[in-house]
N, C-alpha and C. Protein backbone atom coordinates (compact mmCIF):
# COMPACT_ATOMS: atom_id res chain seq x y z
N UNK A 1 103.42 120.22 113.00
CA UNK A 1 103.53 119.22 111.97
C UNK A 1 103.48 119.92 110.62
N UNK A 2 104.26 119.27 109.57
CA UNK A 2 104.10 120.40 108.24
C UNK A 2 103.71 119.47 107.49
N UNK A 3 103.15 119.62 106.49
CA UNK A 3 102.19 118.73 105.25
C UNK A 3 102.59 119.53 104.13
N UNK A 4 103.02 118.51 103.29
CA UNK A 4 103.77 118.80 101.88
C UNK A 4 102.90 118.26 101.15
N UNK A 5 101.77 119.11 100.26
CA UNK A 5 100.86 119.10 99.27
C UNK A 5 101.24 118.56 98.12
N UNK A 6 100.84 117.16 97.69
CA UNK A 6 101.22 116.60 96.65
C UNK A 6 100.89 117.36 95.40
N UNK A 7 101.78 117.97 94.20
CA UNK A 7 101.46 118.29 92.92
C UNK A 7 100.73 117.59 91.84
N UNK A 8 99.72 117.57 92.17
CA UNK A 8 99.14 116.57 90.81
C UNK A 8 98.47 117.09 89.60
N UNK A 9 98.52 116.36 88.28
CA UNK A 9 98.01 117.12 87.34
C UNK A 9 96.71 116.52 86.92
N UNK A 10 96.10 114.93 88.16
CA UNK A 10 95.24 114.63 88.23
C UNK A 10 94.77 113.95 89.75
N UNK A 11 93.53 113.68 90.24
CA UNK A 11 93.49 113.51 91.64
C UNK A 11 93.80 111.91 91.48
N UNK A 12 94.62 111.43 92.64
CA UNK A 12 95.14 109.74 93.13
C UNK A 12 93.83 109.21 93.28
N UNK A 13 94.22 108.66 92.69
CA UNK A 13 92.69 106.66 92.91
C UNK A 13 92.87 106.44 94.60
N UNK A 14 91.83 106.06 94.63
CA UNK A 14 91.24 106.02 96.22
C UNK A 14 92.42 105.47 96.70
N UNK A 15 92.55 103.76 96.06
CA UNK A 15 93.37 102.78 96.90
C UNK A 15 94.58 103.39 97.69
N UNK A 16 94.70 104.61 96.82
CA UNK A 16 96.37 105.01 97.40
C UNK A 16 96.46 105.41 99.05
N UNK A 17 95.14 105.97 99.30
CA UNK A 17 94.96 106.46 100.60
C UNK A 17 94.59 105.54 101.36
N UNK A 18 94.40 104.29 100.84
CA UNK A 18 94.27 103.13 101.71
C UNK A 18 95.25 102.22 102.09
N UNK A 19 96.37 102.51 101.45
CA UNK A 19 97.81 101.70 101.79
C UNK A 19 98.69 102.28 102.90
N UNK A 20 100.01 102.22 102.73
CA UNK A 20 100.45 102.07 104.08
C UNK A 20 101.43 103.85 103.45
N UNK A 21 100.96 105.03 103.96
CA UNK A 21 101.44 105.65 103.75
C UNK A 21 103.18 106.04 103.02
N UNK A 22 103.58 106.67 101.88
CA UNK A 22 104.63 106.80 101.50
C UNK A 22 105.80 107.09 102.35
N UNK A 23 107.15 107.05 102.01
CA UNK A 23 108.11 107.25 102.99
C UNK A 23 108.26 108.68 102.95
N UNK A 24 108.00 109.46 101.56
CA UNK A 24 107.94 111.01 102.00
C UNK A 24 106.84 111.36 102.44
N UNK A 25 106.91 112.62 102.95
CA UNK A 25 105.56 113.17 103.94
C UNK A 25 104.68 113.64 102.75
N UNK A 26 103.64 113.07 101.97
CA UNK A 26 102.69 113.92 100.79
C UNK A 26 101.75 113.49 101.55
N UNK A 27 101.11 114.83 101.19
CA UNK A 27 99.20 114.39 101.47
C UNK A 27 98.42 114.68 100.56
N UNK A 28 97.87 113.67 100.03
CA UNK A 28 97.07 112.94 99.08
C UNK A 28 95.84 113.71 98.71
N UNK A 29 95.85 114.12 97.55
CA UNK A 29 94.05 114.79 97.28
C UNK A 29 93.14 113.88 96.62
N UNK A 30 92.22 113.78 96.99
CA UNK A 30 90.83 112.82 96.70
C UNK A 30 89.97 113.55 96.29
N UNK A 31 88.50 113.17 95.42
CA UNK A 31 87.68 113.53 95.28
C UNK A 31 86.77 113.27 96.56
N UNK A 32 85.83 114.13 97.07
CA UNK A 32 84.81 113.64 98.07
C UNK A 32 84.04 112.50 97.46
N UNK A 33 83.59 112.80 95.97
CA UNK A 33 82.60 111.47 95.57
C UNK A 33 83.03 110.39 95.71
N UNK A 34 84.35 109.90 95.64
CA UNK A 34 85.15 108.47 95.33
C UNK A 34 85.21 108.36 97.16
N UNK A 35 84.86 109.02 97.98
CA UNK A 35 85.25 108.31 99.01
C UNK A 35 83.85 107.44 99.79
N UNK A 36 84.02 106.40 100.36
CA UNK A 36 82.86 106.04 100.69
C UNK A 36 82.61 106.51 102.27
N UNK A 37 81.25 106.31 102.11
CA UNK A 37 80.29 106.88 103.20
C UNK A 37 79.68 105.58 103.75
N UNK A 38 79.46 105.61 105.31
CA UNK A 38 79.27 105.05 106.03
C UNK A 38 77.67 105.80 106.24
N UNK A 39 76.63 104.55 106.05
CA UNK A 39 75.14 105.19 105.59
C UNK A 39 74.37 105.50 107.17
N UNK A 40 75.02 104.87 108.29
CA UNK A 40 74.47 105.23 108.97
C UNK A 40 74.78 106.50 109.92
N UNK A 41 76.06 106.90 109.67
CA UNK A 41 76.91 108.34 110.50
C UNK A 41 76.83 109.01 109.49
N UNK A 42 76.56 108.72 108.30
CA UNK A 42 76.88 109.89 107.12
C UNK A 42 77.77 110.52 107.05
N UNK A 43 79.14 110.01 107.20
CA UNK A 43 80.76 110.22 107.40
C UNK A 43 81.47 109.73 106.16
N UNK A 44 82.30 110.08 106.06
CA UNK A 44 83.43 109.43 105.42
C UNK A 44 83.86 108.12 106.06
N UNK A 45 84.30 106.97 105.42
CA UNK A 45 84.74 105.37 106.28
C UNK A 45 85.93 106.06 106.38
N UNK A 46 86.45 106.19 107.42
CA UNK A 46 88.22 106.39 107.46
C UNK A 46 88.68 105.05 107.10
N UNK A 47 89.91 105.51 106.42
CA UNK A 47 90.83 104.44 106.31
C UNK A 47 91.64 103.89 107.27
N UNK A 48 92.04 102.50 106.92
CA UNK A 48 92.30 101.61 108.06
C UNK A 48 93.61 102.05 108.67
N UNK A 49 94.12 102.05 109.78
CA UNK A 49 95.18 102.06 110.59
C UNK A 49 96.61 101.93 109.52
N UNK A 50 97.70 102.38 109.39
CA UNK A 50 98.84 101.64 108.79
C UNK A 50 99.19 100.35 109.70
N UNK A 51 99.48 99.86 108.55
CA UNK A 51 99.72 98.59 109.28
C UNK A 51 100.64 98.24 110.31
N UNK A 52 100.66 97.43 111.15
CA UNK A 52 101.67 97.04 112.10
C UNK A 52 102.99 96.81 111.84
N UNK A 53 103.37 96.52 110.64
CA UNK A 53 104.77 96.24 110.16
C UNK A 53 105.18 97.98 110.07
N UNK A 54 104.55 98.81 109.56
CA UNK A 54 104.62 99.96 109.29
C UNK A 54 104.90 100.67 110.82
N UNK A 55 104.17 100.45 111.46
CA UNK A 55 104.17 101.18 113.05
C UNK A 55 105.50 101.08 113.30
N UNK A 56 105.91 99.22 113.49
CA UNK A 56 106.90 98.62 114.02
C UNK A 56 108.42 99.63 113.72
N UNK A 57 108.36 99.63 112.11
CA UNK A 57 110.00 100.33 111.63
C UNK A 57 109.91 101.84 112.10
N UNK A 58 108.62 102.40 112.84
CA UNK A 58 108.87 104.04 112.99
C UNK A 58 109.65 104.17 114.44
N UNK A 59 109.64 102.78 114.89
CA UNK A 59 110.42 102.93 116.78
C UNK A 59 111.61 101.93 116.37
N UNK A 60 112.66 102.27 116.83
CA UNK A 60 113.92 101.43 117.00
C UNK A 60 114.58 100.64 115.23
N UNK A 61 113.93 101.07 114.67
CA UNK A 61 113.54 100.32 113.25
C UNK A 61 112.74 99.24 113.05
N UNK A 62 111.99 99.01 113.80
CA UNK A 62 111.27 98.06 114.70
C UNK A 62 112.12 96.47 115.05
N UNK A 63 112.97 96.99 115.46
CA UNK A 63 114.03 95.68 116.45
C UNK A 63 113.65 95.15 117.44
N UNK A 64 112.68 94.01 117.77
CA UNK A 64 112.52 93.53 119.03
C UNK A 64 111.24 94.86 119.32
N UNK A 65 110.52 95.29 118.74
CA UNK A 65 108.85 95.83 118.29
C UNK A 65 108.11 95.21 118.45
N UNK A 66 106.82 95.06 119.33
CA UNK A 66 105.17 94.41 118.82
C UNK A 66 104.58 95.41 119.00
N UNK A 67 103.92 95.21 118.31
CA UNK A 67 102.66 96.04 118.40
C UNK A 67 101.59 95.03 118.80
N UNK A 68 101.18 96.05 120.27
CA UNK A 68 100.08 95.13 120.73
C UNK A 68 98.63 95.81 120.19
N UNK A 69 98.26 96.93 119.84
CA UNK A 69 96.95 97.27 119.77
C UNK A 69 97.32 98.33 118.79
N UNK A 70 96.07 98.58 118.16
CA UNK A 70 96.07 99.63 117.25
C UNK A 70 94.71 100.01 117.30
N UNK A 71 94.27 101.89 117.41
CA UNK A 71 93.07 102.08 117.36
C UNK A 71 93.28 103.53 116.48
N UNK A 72 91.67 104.30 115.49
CA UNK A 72 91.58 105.32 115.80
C UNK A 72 91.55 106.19 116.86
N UNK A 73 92.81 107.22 116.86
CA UNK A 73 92.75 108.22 118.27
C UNK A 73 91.81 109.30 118.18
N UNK A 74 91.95 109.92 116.96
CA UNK A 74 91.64 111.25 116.40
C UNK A 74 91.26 111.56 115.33
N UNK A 75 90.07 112.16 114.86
CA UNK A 75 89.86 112.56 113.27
C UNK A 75 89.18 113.80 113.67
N UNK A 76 89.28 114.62 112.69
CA UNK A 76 88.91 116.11 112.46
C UNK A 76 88.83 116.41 110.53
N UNK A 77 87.76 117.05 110.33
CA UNK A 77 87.63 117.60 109.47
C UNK A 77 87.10 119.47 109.35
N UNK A 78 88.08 119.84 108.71
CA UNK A 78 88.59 120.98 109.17
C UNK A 78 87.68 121.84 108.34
N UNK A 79 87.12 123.09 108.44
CA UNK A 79 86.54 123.90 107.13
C UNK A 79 87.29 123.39 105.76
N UNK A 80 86.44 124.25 105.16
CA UNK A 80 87.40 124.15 103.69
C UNK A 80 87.73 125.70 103.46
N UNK A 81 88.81 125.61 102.98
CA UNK A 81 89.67 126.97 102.35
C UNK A 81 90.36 126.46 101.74
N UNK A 82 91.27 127.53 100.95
CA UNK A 82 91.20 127.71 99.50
C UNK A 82 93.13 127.16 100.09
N UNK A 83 93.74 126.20 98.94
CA UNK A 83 95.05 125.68 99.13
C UNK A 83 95.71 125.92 97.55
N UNK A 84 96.68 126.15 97.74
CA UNK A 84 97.48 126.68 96.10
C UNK A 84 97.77 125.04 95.71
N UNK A 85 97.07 125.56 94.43
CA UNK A 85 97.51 124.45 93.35
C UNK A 85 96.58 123.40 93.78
N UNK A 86 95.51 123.40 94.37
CA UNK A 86 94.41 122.67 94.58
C UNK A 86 93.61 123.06 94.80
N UNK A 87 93.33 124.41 94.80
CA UNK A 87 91.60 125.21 95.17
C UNK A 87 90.97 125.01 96.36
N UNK A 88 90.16 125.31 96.43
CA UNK A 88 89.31 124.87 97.26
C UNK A 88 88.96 123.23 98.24
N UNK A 89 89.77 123.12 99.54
CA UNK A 89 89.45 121.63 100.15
C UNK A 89 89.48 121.49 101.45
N UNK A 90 89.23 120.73 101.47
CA UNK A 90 88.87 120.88 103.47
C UNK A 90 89.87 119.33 103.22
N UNK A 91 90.25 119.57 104.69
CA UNK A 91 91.54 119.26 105.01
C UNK A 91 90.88 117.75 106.36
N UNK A 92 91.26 116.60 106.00
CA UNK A 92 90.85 115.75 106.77
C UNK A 92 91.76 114.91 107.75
N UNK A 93 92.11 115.33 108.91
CA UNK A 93 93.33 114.61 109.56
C UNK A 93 92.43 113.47 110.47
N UNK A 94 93.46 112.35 110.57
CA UNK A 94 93.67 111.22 111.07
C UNK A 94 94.83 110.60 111.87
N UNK A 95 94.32 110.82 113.59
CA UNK A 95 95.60 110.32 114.61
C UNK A 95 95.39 108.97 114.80
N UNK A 96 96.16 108.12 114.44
CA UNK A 96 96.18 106.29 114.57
C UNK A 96 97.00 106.16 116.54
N UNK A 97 96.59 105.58 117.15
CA UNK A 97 97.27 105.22 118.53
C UNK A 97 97.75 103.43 118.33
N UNK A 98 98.71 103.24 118.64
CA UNK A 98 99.76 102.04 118.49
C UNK A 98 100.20 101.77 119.99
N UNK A 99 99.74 100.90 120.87
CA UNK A 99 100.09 100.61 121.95
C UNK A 99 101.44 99.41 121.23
N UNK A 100 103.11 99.61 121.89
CA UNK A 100 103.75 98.66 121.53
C UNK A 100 104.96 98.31 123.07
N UNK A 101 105.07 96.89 122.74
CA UNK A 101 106.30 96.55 123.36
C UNK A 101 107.71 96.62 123.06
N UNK A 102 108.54 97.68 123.56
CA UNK A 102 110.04 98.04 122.75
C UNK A 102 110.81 96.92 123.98
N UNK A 103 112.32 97.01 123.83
CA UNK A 103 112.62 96.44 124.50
C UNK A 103 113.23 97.54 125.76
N UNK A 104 112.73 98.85 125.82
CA UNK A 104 112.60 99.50 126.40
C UNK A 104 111.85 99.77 127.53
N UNK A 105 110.69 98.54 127.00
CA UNK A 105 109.00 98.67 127.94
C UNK A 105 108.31 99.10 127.05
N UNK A 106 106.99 99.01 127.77
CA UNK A 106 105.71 99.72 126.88
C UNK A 106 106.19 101.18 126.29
N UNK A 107 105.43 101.53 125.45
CA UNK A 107 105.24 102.73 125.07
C UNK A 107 104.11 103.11 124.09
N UNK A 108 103.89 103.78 123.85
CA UNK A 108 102.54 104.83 122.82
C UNK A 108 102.91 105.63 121.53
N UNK A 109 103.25 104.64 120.44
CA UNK A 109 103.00 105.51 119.18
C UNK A 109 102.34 106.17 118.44
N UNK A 110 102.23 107.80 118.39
CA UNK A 110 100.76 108.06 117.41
C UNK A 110 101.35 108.18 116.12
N UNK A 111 100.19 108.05 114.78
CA UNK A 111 101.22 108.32 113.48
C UNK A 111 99.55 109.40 113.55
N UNK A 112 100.14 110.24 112.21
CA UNK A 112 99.17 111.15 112.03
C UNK A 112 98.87 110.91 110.10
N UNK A 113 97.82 110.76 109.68
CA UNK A 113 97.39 111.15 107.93
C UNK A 113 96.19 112.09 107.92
N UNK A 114 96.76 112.78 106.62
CA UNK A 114 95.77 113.69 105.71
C UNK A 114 95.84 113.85 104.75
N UNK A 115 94.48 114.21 104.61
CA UNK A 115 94.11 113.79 103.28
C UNK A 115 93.37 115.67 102.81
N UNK A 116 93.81 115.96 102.08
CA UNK A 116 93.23 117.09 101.35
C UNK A 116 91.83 116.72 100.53
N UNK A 117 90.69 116.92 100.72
CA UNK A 117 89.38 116.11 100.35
C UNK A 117 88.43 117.82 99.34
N UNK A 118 88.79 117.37 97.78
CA UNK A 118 87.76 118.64 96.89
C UNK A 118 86.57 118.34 96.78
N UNK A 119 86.16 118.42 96.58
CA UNK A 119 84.27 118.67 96.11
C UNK A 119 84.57 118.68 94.43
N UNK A 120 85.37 119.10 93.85
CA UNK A 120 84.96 119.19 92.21
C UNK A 120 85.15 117.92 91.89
């Protein structure tokens, strides 16, 4: 998978990483402080699933698409090392699982997000 490091000359407002990912492949840098924490895992809250309309257009263009289920599959937070043109960040991936009905039959969509997460 390749991840195309967004250029910024300031870090994106949270909300952005909470919407339904862009049509180009960028991954988003955040501050760690702006993200919220879940007080009892002492985690980061991942952000919610893309939405089902979103799932739908990544199979068939979503023609005759449901999406029956949507869960977190996968999260990893990776060391931190050093990334050009953003310093220092640890790297936070997120696998979404999409159980859907094509008119093909069932099948299993994963989408994947990351998020480049600094400390400054």
């Amino acid at each position: 998978m390749t991840h195309v490091v967004l250029l910024l000359t300031q870090l994106l407002p949270l909300g952005w990483l909470y919407a339904d990912p862009p049509p180009d492949a960028v991954t988003p840098v955040v501050r760690a402080a702006v993200l919220p924490v879940d007080p009892i895992n002492e985690r980061w809250v991942s952000p919610p699933a893309p939405s089902a309309e979103y799932a739908r257009k990544q199979v068939n263009k979503g023609v005759g698409v449901q999406v029956l289920t949507s869960r977190l599959h996968d999260e990893k937070i990776h060391p931190a090392r050093e990334y050009p043109k953003v310093g220092v960040a640890r790297l936070w991936t997120l696998t979404y699982e999409y159980r859907l009905l094509t008119p093909a039959g069932p099948s299993v969509l994963y989408l994947d997000r990351a998020v480049l997460v600094v400390d400054r």
